[in-house]
C-alpha atoms as a PDB file:
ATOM      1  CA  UNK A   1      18.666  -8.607  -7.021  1.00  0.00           C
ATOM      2  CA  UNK A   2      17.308  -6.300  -9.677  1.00  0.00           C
ATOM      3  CA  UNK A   3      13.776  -4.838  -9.312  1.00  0.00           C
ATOM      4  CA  UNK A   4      12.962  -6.059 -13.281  1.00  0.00           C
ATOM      5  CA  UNK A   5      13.851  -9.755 -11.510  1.00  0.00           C
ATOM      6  CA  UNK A   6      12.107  -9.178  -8.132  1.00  0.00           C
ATOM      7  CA  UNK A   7       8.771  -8.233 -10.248  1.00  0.00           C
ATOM      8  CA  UNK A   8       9.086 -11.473 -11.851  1.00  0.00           C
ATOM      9  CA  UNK A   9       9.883 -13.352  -8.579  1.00  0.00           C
ATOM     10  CA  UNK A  10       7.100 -12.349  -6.386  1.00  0.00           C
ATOM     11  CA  UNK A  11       4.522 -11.844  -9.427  1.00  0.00           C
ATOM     12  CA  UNK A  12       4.716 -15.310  -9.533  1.00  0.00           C
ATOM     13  CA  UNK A  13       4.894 -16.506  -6.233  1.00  0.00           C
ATOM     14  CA  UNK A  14       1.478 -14.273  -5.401  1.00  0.00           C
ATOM     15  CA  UNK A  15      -0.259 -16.090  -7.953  1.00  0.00           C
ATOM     16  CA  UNK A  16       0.830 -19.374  -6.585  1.00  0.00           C
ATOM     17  CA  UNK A  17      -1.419 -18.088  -3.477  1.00  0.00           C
ATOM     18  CA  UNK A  18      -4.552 -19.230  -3.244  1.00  0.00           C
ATOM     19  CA  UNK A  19      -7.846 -17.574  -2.145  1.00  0.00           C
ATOM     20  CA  UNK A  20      -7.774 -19.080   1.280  1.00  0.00           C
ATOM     21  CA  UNK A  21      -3.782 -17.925   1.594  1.00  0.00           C
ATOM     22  CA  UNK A  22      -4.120 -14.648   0.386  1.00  0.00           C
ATOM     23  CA  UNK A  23      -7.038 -14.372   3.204  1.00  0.00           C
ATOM     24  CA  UNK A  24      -5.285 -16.236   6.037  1.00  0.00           C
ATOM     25  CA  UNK A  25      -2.284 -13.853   5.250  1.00  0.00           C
ATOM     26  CA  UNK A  26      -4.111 -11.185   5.069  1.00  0.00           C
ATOM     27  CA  UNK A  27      -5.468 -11.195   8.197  1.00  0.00           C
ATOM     28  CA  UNK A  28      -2.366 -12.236   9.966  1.00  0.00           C
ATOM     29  CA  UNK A  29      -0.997  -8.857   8.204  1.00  0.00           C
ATOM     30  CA  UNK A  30      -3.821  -7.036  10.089  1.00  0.00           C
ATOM     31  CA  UNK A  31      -3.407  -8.465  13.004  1.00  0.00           C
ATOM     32  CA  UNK A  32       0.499  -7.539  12.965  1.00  0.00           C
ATOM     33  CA  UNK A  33      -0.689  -3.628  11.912  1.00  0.00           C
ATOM     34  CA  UNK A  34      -2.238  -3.284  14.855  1.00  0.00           C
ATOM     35  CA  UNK A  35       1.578  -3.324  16.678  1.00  0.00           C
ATOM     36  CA  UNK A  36       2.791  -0.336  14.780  1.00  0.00           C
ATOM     37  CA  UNK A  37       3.313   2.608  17.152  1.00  0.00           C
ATOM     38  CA  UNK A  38       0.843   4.924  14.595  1.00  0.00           C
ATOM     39  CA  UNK A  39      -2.135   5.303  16.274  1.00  0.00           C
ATOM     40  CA  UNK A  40      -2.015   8.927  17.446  1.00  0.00           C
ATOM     41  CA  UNK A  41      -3.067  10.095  13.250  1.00  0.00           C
ATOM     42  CA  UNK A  42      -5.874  11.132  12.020  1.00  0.00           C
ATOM     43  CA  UNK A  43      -5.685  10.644   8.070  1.00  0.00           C
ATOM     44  CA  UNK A  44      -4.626   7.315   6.954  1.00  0.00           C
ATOM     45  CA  UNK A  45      -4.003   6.642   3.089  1.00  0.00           C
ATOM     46  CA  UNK A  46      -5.059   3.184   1.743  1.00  0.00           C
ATOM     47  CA  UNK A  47      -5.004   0.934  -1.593  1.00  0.00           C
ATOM     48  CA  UNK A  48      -8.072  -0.773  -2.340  1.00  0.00           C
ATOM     49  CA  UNK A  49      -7.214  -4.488  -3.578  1.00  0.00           C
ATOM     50  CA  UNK A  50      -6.717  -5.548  -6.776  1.00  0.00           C
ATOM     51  CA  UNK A  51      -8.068  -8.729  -6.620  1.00  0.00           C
ATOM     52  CA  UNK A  52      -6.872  -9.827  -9.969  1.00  0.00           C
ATOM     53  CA  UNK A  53      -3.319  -8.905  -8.790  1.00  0.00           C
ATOM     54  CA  UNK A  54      -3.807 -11.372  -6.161  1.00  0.00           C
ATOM     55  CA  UNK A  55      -3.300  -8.258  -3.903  1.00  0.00           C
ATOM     56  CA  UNK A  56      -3.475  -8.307   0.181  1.00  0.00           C
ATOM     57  CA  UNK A  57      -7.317  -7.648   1.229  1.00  0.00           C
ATOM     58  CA  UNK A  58      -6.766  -4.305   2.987  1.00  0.00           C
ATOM     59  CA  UNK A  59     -10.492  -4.571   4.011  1.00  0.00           C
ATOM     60  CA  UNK A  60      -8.981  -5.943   7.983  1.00  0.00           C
ATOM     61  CA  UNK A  61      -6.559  -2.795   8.190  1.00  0.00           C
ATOM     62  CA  UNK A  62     -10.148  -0.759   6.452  1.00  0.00           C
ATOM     63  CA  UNK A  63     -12.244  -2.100   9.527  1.00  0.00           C
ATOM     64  CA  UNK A  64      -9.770  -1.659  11.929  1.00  0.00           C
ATOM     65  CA  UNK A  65      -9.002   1.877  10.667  1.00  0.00           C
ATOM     66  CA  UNK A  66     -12.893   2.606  10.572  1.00  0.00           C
ATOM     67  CA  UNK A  67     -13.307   0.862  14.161  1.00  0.00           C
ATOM     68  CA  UNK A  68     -10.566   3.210  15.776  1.00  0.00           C
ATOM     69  CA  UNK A  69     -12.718   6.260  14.263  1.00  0.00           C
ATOM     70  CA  UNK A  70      -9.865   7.015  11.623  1.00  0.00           C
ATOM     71  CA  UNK A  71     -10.629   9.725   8.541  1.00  0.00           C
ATOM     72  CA  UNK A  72      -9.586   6.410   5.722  1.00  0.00           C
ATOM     73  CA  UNK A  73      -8.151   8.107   2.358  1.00  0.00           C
ATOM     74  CA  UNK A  74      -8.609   6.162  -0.725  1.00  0.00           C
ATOM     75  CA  UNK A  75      -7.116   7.308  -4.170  1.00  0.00           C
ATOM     76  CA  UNK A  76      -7.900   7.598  -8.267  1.00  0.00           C
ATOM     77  CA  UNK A  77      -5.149   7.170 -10.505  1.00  0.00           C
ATOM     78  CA  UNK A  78      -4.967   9.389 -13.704  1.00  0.00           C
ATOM     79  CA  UNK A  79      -2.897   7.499 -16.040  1.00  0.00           C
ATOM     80  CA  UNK A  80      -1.812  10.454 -18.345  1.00  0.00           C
ATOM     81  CA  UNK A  81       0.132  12.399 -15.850  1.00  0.00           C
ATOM     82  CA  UNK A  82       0.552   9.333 -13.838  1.00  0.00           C
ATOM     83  CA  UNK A  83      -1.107  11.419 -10.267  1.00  0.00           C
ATOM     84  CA  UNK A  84      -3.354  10.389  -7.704  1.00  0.00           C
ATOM     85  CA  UNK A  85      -6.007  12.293  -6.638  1.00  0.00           C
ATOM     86  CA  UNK A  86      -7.030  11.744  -2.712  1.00  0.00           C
ATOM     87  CA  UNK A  87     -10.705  11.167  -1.394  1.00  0.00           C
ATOM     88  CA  UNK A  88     -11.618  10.567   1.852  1.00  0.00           C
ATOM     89  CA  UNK A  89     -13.421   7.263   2.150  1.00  0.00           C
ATOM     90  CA  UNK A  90     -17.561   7.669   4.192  1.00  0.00           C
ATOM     91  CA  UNK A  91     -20.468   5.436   3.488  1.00  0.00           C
ATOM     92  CA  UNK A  92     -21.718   7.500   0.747  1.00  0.00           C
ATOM     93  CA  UNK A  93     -18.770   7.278  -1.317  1.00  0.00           C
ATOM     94  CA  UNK A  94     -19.122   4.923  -4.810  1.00  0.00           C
ATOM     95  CA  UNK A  95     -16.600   2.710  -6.024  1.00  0.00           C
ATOM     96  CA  UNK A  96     -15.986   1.847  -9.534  1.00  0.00           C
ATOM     97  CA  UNK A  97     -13.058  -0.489 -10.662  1.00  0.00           C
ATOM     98  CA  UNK A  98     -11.339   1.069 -14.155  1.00  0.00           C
ATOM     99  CA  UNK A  99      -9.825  -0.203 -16.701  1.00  0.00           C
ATOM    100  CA  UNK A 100      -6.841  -1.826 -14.848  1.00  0.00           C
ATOM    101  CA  UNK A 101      -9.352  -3.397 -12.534  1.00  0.00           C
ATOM    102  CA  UNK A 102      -8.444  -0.722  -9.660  1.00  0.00           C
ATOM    103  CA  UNK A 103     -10.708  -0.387  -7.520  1.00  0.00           C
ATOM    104  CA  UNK A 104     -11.202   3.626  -6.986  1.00  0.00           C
ATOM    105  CA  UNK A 105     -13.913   6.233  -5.435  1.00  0.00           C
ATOM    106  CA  UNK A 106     -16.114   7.945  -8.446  1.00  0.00           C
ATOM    107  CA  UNK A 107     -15.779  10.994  -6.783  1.00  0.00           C
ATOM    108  CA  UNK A 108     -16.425  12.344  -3.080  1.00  0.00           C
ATOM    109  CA  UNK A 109     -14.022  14.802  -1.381  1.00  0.00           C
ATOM    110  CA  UNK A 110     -10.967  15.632  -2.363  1.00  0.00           C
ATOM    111  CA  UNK A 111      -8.301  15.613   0.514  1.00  0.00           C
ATOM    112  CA  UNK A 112      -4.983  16.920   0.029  1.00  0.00           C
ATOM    113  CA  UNK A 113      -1.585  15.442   0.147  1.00  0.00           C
ATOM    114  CA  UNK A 114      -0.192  17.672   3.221  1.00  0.00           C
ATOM    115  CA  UNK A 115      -2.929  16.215   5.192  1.00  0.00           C
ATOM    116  CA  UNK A 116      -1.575  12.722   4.853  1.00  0.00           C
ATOM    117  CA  UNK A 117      -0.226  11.351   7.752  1.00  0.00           C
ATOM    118  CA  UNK A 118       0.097   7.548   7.281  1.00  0.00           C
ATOM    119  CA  UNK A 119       0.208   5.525   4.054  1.00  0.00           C
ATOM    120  CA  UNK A 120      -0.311   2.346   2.661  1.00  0.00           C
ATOM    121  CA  UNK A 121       1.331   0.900   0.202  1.00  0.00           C
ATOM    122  CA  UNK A 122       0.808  -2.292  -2.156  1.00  0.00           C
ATOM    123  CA  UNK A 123       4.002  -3.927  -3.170  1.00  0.00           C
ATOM    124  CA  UNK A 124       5.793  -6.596  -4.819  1.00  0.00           C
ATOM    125  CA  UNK A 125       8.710  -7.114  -2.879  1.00  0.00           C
ATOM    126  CA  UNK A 126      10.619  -4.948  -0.232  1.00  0.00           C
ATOM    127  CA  UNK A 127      14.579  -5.181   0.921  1.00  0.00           C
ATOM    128  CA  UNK A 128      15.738  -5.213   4.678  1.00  0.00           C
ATOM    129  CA  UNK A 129      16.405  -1.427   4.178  1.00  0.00           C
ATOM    130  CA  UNK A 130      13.016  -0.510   3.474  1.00  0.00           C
ATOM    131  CA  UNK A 131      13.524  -0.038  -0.135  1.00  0.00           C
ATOM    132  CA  UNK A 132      10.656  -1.278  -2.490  1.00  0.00           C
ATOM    133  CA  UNK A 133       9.443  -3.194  -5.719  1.00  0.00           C
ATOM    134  CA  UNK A 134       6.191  -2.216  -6.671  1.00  0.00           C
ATOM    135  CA  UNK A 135       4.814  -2.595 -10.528  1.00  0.00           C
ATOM    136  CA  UNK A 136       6.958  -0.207 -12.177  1.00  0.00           C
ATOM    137  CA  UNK A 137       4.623   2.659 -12.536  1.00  0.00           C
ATOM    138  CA  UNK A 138       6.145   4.972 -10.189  1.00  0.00           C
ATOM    139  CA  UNK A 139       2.501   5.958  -9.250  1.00  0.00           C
ATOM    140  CA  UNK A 140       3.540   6.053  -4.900  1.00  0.00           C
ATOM    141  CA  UNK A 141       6.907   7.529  -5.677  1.00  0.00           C
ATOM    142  CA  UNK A 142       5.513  10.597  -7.291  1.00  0.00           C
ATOM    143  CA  UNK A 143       2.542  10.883  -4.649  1.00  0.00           C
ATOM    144  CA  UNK A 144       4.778   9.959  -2.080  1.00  0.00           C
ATOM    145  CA  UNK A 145       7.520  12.805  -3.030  1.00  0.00           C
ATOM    146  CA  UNK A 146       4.621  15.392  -2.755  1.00  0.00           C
ATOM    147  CA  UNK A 147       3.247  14.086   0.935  1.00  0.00           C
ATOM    148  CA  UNK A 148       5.293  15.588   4.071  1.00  0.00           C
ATOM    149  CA  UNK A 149       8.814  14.370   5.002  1.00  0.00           C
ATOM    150  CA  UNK A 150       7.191  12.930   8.051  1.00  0.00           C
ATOM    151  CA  UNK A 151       4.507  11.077   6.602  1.00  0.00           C
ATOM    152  CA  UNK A 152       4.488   7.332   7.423  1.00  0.00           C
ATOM    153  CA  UNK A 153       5.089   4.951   5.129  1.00  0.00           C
ATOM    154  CA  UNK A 154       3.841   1.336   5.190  1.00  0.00           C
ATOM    155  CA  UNK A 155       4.626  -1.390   2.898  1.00  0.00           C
ATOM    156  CA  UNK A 156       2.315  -4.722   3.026  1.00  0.00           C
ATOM    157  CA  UNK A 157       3.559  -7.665   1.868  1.00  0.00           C
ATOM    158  CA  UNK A 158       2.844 -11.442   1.847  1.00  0.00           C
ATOM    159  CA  UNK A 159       6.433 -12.381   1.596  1.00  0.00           C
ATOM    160  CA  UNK A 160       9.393 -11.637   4.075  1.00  0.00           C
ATOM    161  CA  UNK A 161      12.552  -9.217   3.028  1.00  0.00           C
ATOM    162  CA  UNK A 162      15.058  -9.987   0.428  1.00  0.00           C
ATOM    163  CA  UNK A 163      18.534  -8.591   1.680  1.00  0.00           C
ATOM    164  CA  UNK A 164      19.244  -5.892  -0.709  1.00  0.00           C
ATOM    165  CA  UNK A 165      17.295  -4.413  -3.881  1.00  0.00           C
ATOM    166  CA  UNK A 166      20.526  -3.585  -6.121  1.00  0.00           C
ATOM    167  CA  UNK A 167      19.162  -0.964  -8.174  1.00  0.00           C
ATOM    168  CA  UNK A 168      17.293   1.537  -6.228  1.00  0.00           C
ATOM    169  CA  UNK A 169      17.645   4.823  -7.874  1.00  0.00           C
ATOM    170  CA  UNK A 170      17.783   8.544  -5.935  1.00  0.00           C
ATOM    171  CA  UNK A 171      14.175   9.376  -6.244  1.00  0.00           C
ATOM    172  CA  UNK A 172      12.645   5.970  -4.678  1.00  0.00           C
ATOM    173  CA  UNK A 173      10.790   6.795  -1.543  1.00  0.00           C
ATOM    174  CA  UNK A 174      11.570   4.008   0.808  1.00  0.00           C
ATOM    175  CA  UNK A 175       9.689   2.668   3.877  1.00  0.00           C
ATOM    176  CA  UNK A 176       9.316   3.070   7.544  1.00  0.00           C
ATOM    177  CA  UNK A 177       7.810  -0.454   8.115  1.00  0.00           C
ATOM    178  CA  UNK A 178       6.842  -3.188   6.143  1.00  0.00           C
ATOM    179  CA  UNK A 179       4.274  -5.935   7.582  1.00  0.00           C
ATOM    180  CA  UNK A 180       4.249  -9.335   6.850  1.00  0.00           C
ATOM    181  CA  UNK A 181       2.064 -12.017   7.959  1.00  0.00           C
ATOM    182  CA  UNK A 182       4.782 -13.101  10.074  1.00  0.00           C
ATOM    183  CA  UNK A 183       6.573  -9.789  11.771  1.00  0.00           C
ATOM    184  CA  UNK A 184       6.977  -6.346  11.297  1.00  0.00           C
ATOM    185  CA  UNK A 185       9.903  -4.527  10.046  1.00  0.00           C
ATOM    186  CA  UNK A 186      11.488  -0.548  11.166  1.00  0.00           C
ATOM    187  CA  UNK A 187      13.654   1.049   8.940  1.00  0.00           C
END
């Protein structure tokens, strides 16, 4: 299926969800995080929910990461150049939604991308070989293009795998695991 129809798909079904689903999932998401063989990192990138996206509530994985002693990386988007700046997440930091409703630090400090060992990342929908739908941005392509070939990469998702995703083009960073409520996936 083509990403343009997969945005449609799963756009819809997540707002089908409601507030008790999308919390019940989200938990069962965090509870299937903590099987993931990645505990050995220090620096863990995260989304903050969009809660008008009907978004998974990373807070779980966010007090999980913070209960294992973890340094938790949170991100600002700058629209123009379409980069994301990296700030490590403490109890001092402020967060402001903008203009898209994204929840994001004001300011705190500034971690770069080379430190970034495992990542987050929100989705749409996600194939059975790890390739991914998000909103069409191309915001985690470019950051994930500048983090280290090593770097983890997580996709969270509500919904299970399609097969295939039939346009993925060369510069698409895919995954090394999705979770769903139900199971985790390795590519």
């Amino acid at each position: 299926m083509l990403k343009k129809e997969l945005r449609k798909r799963y756009k819809a079904l997540r707002n089908k969800l409601t507030d008790e689903q999308i919390e019940d999932y989200s938990i069962a998401i965090a509870n299937q995080f903590l099987k993931l063989p990645i505990w050995d990192y220090s620096f863990y990138h995260i989304f903050l929910s969009i809660e008008e996206q009907k978004e998974i509530n990373t807070d779980f994985i966010l007090n999980i990461l913070s209960g294992k002693d973890k340094n938790i990386l949170v991100s600002k988007s700058d629209f123009k150049t379409r980069e994301m700046t990296h700030f490590l997440l403490t109890d001092n930091t402020v967060i402001k939604k903008n203009n898209y409703n994204i929840p994001e630090p004001v300011e705190g400090i500034e971690i770069s991308n080379d430190k970034i060992e495992v990542v987050f990342i929100p989705l749409l929908a996600f194939d059975k070989h790890g390739n991914r739908v998000g909103y069409g941005k191309g915001f985690y392509d470019k950051f994930l293009s500048q983090c280290k070939p090593e770097t983890i990469k997580i996709g969270l998702s509500f919904f299970e795998a399609e097969d295939e995703i039939s346009d993925v083009f060369v510069d698409d960073v895919g995954l090394d695991y999705c979770v769903s409520p139900n199971k985790f996936y390795q590519f």
